[in-house]
Protein backbone atom coordinates (compact mmCIF):
# COMPACT_ATOMS: atom_id res chain seq x y z
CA UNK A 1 -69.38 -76.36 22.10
CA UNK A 2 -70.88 -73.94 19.56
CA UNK A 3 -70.96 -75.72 16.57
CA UNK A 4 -70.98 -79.53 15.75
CA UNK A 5 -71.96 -80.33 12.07
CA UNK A 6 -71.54 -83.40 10.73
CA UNK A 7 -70.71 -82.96 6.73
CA UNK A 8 -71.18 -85.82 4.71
CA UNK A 9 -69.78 -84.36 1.80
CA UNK A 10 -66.47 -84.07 2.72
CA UNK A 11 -66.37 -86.84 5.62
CA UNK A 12 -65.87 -84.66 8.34
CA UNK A 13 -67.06 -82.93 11.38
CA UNK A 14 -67.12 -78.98 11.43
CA UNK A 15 -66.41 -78.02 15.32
CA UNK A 16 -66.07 -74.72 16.88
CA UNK A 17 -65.43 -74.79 20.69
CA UNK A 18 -64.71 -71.94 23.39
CA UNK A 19 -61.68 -72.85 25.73
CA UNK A 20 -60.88 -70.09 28.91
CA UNK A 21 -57.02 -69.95 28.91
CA UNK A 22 -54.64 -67.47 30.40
CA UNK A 23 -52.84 -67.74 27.35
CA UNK A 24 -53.18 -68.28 23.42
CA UNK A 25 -53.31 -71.96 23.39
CA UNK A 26 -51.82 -72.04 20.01
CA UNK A 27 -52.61 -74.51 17.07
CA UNK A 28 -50.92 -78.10 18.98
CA UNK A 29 -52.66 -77.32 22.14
CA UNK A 30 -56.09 -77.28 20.26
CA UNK A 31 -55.59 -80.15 18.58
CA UNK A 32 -55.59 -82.02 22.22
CA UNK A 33 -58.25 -80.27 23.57
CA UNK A 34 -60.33 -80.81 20.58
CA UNK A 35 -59.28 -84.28 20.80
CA UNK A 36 -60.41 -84.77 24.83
CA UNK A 37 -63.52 -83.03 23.95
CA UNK A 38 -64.76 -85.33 20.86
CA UNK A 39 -62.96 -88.02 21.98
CA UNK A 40 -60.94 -88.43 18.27
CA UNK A 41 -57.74 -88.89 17.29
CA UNK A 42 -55.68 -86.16 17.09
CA UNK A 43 -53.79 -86.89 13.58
CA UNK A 44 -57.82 -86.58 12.18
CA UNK A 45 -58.04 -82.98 13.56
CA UNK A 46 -57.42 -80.43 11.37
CA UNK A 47 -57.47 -76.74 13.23
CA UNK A 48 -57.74 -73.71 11.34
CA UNK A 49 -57.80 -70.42 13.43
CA UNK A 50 -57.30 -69.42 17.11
CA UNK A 51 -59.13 -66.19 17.49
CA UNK A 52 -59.50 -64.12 20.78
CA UNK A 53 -60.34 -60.75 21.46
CA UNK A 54 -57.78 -57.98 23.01
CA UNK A 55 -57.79 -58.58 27.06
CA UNK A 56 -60.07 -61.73 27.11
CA UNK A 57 -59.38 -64.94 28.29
CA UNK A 58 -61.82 -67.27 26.24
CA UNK A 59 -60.26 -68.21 22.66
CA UNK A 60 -62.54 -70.10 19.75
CA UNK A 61 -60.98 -72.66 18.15
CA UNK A 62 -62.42 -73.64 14.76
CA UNK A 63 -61.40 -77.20 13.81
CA UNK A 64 -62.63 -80.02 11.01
CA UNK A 65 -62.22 -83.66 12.66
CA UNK A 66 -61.94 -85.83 9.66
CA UNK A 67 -63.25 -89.85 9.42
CA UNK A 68 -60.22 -91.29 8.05
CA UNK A 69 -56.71 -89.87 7.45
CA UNK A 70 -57.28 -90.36 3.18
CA UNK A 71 -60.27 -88.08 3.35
CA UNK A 72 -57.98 -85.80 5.27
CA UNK A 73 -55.31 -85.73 2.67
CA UNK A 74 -57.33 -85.64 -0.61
CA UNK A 75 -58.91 -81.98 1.16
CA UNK A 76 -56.19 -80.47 2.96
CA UNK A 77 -53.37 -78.60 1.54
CA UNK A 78 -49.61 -80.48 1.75
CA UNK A 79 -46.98 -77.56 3.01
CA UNK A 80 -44.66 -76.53 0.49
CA UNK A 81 -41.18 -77.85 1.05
CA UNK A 82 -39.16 -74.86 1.31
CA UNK A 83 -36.69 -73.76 -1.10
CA UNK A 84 -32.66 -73.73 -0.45
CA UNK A 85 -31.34 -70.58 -1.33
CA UNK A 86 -27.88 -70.49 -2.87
CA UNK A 87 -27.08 -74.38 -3.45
């Protein structure tokens, strides 16, 4: 683990971990390995990138675990539904 900050502020842990992989391990793969490691639950775990460099196997996952699943909604962005063309 590189990073483990606890920020009060927002009510939420800032992680970043290293993982070796073979391959990209892709944002729902993170989530559960984030989860094993800081033993949370993974609808608290928000990830935001999955960065690598060209012809490595080690990935960094930068992730926020929140404390409750309000504090994660009033600071995350909602998806935009997606808009039907031609109805």
């Amino acid at each position: 683990m590189l990073k483990d900050l606890n920020n009060k502020l927002l009510n939420r842990r800032e992680v970043k971990i290293i993982v070796n992989s073979q391959s990209n391990p892709g944002f729902a793969n993170a989530t559960k390995i984030i989860a094993e490691q800081c033993k949370a639950k993974e609808e608290l775990i928000c990830v935001k990138e999955v960065k690598s460099k060209f012809g490595r196997d080690t990935f960094l996952i930068d992730a926020m675990i929140y404390n409750s699943l309000d504090d994660k909604d009033k600071i995350e962005r909602k998806p935009k539904p997606k808009k039907v063309v031609g109805a």
